[in-house]
PDB file of N, CA and C in Angstrom:
ATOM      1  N   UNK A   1     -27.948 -16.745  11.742  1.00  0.00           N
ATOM      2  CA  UNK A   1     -27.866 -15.312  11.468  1.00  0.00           C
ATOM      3  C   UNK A   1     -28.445 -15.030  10.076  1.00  0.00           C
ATOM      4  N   UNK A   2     -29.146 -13.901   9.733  1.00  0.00           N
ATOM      5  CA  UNK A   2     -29.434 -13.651   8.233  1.00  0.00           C
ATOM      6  C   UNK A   2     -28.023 -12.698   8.313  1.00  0.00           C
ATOM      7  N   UNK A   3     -29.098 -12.819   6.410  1.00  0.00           N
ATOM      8  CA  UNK A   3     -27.730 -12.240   5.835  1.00  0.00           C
ATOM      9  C   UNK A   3     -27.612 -10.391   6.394  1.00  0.00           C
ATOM     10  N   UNK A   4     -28.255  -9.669   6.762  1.00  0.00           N
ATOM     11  CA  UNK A   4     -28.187  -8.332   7.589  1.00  0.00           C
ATOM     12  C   UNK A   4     -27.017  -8.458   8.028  1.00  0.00           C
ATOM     13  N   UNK A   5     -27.521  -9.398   9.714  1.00  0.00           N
ATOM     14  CA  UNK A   5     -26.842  -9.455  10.460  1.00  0.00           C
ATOM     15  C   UNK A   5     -25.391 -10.088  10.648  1.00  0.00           C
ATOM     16  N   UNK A   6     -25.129 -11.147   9.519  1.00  0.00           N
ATOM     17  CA  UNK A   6     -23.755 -11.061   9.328  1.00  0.00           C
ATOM     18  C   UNK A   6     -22.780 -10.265   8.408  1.00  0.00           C
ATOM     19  N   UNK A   7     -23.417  -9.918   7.657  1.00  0.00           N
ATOM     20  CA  UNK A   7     -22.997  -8.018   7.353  1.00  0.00           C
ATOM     21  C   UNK A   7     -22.466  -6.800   8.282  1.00  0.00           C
ATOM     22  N   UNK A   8     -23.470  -6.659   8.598  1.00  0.00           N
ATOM     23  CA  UNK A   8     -22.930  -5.858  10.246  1.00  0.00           C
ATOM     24  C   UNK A   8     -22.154  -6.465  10.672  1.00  0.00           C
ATOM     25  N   UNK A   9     -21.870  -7.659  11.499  1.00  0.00           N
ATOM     26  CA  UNK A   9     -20.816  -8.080  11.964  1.00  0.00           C
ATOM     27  C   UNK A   9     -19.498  -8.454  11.304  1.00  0.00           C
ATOM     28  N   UNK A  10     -19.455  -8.535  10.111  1.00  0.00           N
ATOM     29  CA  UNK A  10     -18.184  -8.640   9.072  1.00  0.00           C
ATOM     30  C   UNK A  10     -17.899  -7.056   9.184  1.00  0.00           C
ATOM     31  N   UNK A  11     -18.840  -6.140   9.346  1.00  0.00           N
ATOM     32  CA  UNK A  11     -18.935  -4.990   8.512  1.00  0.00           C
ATOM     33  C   UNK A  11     -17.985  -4.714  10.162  1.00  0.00           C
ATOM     34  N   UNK A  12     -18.363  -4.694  11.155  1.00  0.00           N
ATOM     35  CA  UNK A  12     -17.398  -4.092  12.653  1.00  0.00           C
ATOM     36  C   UNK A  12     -16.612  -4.799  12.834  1.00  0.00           C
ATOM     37  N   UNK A  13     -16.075  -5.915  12.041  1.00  0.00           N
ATOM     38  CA  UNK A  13     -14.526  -6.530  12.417  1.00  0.00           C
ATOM     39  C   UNK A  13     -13.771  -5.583  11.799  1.00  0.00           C
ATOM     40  N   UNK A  14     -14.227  -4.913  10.733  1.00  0.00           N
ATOM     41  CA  UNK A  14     -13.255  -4.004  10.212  1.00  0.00           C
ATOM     42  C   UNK A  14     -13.732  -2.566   9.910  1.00  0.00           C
ATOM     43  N   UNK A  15     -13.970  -2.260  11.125  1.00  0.00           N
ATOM     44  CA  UNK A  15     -14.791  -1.196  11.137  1.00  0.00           C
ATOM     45  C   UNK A  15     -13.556   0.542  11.117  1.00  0.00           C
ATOM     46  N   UNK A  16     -12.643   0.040  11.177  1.00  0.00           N
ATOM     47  CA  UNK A  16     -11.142   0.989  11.595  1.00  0.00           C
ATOM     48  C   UNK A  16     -10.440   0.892  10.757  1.00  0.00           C
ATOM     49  N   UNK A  17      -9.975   1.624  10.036  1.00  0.00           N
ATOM     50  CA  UNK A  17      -8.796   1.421   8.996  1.00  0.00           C
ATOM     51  C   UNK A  17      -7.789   0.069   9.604  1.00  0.00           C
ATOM     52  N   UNK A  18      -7.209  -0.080  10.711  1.00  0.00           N
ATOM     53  CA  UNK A  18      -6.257  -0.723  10.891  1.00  0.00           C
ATOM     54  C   UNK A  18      -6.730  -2.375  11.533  1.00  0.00           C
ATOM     55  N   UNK A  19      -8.109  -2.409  10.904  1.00  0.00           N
ATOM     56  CA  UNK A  19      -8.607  -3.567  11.455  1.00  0.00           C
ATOM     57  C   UNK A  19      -8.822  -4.535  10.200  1.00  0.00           C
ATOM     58  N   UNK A  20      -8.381  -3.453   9.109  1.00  0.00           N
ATOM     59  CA  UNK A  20      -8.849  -3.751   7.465  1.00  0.00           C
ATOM     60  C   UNK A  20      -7.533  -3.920   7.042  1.00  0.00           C
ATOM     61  N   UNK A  21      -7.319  -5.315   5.659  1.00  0.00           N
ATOM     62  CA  UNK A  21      -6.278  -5.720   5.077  1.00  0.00           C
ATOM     63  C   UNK A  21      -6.618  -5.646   3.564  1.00  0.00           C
ATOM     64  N   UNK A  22      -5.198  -5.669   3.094  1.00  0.00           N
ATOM     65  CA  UNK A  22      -5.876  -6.143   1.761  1.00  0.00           C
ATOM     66  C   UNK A  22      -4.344  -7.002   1.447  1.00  0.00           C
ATOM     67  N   UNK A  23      -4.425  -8.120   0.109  1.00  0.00           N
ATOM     68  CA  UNK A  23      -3.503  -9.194   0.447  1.00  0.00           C
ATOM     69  C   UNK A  23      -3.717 -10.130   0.604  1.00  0.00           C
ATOM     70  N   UNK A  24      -4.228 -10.058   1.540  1.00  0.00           N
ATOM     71  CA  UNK A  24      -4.635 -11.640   2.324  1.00  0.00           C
ATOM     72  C   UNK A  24      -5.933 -11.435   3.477  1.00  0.00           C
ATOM     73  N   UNK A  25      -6.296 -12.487   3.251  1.00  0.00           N
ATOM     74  CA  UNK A  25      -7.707 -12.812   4.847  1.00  0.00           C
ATOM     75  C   UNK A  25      -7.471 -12.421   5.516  1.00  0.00           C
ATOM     76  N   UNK A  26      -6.573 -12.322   5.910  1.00  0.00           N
ATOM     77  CA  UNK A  26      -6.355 -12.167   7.746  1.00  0.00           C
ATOM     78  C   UNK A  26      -4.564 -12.241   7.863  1.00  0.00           C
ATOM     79  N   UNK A  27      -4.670 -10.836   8.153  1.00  0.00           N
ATOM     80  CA  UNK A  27      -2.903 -10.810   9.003  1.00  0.00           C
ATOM     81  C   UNK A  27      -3.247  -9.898  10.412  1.00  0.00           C
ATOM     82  N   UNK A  28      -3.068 -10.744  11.877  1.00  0.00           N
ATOM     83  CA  UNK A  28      -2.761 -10.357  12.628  1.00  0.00           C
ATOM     84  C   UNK A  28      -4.537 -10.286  12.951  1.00  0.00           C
ATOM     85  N   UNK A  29      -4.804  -9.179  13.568  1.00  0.00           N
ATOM     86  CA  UNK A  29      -6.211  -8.661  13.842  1.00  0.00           C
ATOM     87  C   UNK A  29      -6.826  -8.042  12.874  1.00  0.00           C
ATOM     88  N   UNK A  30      -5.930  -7.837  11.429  1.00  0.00           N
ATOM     89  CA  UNK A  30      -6.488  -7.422  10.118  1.00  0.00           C
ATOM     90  C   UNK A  30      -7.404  -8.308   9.807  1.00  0.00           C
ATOM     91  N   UNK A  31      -8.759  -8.437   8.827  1.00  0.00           N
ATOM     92  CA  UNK A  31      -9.561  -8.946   7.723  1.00  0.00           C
ATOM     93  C   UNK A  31      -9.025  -7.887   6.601  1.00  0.00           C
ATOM     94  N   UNK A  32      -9.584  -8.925   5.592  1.00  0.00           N
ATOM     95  CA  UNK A  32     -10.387  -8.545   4.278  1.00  0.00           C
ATOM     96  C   UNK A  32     -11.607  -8.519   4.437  1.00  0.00           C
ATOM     97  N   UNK A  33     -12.670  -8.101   3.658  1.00  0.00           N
ATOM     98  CA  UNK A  33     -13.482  -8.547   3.149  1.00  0.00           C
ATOM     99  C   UNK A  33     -14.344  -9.373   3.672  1.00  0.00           C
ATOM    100  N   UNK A  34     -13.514 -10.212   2.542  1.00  0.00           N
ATOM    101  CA  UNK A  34     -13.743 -11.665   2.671  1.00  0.00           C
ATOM    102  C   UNK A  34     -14.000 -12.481   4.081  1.00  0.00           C
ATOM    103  N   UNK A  35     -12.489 -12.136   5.000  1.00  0.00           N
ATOM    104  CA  UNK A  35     -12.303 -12.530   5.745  1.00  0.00           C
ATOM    105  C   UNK A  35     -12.999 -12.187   7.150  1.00  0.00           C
ATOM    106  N   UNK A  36     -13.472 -10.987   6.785  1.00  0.00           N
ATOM    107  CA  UNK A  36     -14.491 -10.618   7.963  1.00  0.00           C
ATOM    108  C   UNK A  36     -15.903 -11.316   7.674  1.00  0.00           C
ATOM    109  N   UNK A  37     -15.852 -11.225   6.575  1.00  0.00           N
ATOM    110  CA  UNK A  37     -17.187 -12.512   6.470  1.00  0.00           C
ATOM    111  C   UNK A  37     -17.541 -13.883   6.899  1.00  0.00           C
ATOM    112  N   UNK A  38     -16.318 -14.518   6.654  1.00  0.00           N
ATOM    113  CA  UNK A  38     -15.930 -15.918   7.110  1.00  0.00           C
ATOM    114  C   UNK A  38     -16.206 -15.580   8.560  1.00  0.00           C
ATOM    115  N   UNK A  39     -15.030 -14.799   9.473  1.00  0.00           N
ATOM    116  CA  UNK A  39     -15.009 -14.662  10.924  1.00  0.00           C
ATOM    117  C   UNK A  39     -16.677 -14.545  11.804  1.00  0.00           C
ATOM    118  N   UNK A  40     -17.512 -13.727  11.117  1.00  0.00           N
ATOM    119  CA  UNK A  40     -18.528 -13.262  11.000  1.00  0.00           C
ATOM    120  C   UNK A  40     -19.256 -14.326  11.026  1.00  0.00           C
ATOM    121  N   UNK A  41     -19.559 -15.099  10.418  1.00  0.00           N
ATOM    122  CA  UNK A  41     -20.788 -16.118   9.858  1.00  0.00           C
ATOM    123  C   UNK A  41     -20.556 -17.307  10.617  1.00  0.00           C
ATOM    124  N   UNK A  42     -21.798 -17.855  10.874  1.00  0.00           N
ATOM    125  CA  UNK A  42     -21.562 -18.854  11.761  1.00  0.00           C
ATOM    126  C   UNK A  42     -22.152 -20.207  10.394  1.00  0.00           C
ATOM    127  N   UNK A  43     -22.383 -20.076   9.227  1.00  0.00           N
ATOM    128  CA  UNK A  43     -22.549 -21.162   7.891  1.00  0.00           C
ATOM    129  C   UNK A  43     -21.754 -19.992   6.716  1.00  0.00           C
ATOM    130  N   UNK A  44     -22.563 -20.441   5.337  1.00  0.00           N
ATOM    131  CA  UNK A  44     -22.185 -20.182   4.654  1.00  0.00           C
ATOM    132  C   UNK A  44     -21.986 -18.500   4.345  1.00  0.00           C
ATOM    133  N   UNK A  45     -21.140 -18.244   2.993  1.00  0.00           N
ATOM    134  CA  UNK A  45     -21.263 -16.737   3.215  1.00  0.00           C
ATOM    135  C   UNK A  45     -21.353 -16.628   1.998  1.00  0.00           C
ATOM    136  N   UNK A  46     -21.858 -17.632   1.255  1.00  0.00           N
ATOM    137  CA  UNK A  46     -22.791 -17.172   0.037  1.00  0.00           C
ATOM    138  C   UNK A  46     -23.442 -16.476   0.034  1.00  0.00           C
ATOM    139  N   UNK A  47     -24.671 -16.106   0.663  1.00  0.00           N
ATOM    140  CA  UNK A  47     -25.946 -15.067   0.886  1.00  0.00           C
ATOM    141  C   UNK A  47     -24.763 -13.654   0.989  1.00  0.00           C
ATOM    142  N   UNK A  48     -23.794 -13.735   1.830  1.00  0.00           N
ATOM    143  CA  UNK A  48     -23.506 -12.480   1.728  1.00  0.00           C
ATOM    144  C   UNK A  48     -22.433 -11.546   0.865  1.00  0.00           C
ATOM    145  N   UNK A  49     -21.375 -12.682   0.207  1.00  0.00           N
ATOM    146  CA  UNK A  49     -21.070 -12.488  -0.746  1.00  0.00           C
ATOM    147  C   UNK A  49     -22.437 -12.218  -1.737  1.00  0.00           C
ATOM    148  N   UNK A  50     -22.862 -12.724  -2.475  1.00  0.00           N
ATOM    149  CA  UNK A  50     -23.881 -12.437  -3.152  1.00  0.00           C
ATOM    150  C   UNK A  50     -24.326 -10.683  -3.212  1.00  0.00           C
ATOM    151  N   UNK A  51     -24.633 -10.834  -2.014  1.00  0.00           N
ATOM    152  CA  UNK A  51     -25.620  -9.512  -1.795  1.00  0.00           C
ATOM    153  C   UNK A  51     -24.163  -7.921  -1.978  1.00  0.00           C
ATOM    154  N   UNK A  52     -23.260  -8.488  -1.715  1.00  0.00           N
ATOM    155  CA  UNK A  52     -22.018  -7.288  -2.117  1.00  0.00           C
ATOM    156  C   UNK A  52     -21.370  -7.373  -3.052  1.00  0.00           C
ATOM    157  N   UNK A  53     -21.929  -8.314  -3.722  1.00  0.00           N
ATOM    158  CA  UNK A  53     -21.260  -8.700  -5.486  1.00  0.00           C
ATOM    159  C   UNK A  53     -22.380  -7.607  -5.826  1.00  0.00           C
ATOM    160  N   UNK A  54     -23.160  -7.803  -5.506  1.00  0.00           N
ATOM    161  CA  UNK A  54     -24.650  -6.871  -6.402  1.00  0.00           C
ATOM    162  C   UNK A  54     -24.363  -5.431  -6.133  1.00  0.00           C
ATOM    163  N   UNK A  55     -23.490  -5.153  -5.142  1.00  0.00           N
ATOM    164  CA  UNK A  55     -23.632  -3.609  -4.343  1.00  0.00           C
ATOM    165  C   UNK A  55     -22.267  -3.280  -5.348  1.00  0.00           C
ATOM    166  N   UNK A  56     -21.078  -4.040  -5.313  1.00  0.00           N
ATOM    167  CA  UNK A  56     -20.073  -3.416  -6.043  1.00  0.00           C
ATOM    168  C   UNK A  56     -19.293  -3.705  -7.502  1.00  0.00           C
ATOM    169  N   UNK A  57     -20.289  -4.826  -7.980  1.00  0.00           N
ATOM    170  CA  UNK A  57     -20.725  -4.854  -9.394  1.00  0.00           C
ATOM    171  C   UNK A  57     -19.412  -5.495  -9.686  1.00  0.00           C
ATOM    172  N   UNK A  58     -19.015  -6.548  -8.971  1.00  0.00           N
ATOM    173  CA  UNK A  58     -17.735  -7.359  -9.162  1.00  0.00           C
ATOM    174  C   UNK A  58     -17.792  -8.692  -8.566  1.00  0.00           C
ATOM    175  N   UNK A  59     -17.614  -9.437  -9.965  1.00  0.00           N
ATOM    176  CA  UNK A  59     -17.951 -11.237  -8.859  1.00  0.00           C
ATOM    177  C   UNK A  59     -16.699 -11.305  -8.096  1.00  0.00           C
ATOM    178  N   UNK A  60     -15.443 -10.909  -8.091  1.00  0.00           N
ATOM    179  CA  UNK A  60     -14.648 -11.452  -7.002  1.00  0.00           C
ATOM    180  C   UNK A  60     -14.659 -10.296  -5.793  1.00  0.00           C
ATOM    181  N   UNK A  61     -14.868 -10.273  -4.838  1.00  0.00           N
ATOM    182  CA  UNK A  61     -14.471  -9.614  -3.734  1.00  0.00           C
ATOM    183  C   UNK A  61     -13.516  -9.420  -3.155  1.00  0.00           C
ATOM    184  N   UNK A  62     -12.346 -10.400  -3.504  1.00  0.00           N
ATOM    185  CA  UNK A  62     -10.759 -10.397  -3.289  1.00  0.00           C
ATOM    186  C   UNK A  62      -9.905  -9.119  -3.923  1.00  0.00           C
ATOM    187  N   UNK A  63     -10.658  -9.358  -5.340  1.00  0.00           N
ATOM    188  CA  UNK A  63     -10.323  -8.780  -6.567  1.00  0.00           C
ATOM    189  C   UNK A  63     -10.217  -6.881  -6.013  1.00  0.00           C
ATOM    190  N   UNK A  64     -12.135  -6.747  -6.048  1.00  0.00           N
ATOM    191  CA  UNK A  64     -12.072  -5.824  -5.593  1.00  0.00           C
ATOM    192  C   UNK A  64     -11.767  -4.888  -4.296  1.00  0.00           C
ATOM    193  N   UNK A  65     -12.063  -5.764  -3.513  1.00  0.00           N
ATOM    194  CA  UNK A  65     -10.944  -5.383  -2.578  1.00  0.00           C
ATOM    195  C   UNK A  65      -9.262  -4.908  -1.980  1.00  0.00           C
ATOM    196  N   UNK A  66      -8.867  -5.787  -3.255  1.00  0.00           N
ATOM    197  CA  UNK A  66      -7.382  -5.682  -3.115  1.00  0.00           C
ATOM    198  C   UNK A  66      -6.778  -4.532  -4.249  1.00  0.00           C
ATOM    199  N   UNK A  67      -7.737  -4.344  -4.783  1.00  0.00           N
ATOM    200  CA  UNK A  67      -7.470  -3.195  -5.612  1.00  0.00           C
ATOM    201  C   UNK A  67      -6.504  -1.759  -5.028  1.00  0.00           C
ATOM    202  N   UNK A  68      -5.380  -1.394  -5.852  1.00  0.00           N
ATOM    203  CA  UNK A  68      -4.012  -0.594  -5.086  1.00  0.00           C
ATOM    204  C   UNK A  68      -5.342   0.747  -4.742  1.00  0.00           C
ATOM    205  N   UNK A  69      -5.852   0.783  -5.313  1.00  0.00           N
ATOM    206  CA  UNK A  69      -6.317   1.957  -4.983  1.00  0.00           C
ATOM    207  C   UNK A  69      -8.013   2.093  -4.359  1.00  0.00           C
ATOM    208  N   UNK A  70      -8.166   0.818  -3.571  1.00  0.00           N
ATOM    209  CA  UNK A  70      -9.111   0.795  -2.929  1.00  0.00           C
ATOM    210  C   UNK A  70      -8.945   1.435  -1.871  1.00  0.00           C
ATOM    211  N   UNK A  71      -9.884   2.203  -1.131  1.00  0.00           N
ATOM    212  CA  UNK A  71      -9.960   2.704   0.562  1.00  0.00           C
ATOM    213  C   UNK A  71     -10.807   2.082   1.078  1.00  0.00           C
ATOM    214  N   UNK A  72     -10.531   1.937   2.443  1.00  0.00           N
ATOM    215  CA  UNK A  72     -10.758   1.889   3.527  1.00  0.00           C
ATOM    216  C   UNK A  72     -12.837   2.100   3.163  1.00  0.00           C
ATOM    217  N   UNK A  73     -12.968   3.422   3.272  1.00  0.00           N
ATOM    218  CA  UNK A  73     -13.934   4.219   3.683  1.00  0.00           C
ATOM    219  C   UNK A  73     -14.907   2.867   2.067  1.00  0.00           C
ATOM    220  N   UNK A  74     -14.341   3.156   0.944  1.00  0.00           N
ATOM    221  CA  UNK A  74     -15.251   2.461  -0.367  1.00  0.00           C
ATOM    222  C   UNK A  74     -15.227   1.291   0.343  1.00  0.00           C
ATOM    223  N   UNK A  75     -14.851   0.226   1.168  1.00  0.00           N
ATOM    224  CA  UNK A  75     -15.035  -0.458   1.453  1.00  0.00           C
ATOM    225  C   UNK A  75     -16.093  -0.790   2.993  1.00  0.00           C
ATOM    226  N   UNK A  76     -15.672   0.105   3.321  1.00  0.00           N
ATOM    227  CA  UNK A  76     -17.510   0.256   4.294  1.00  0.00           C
ATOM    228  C   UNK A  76     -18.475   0.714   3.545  1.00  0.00           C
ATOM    229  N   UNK A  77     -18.425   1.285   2.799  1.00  0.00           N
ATOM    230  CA  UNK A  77     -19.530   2.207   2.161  1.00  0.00           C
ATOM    231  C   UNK A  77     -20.383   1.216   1.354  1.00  0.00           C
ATOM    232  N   UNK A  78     -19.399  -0.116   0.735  1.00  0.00           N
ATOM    233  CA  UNK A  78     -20.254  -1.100   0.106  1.00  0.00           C
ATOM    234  C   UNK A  78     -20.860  -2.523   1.188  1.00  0.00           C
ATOM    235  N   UNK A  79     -20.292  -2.386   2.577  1.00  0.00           N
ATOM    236  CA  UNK A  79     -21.213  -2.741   3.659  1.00  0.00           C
ATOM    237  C   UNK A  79     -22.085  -2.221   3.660  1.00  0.00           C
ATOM    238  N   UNK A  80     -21.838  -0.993   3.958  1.00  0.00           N
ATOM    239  CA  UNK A  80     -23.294   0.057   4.782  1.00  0.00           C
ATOM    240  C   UNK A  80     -24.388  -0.162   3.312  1.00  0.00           C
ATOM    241  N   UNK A  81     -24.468  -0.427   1.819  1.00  0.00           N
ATOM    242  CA  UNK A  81     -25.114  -0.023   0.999  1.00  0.00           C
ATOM    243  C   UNK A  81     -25.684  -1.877   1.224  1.00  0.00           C
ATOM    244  N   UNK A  82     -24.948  -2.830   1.141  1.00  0.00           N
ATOM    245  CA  UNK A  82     -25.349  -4.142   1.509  1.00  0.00           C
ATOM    246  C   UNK A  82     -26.268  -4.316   2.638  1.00  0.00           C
ATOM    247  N   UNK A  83     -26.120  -3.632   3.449  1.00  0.00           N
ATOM    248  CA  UNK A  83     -27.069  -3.651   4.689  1.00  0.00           C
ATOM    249  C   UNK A  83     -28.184  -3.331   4.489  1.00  0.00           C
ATOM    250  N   UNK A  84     -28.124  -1.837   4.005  1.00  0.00           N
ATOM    251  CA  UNK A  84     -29.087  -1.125   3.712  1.00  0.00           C
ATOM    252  C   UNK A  84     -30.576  -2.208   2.701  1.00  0.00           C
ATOM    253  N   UNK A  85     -29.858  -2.681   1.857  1.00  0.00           N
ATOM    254  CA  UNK A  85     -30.508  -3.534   0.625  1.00  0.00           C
ATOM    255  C   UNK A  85     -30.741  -4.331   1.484  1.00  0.00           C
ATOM    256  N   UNK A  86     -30.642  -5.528   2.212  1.00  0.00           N
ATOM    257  CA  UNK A  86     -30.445  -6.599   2.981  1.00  0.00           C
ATOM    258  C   UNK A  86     -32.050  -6.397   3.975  1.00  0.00           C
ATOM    259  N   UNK A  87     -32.276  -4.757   4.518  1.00  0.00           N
ATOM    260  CA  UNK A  87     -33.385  -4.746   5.062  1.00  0.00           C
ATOM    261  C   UNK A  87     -34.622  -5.388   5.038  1.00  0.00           C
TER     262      UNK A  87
END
């Protein structure tokens, strides 16, 4: 897979508020992040970490993700802008 296309697919594991976590990787049918990346990728997820470190200007993705006052929506929005770049 390039890195696009496992974007998109991290990006529709948690494409629903209630498909999205923050906390931890994975509770239940929740991801993070992170964790939709891992689920997503069939190797590494360097390339795509990488490419959403650059979009949301933060080396940890946990970090920013788990942030109390992260949404839902800022967190697709730095998929959809990763994708976009990724073209």
């Amino acid at each position: 897979m390039t890195t696009r296309e496992t974007l998109i697919a991290a990006r529709a594991l948690i494409d629903t508020p209630d498909k999205w976590t923050q906390g931890t990787m994975r509770q239940g049918v929740q991801r993070c992040m992170v964790g939709a990346l891992c689920a997503a990728s069939s190797g590494s997820i360097t390339p795509t970490v990488s490419a959403l470190r650059r979009i949301i200007g933060c080396w940890s993705l946990t970090a920013w993700n788990d942030r109390a006052d992260r949404t839902h929506a800022e967190v697709l929005a730095a998929f959809d802008k990763a994708i976009e770049a990724a073209a």
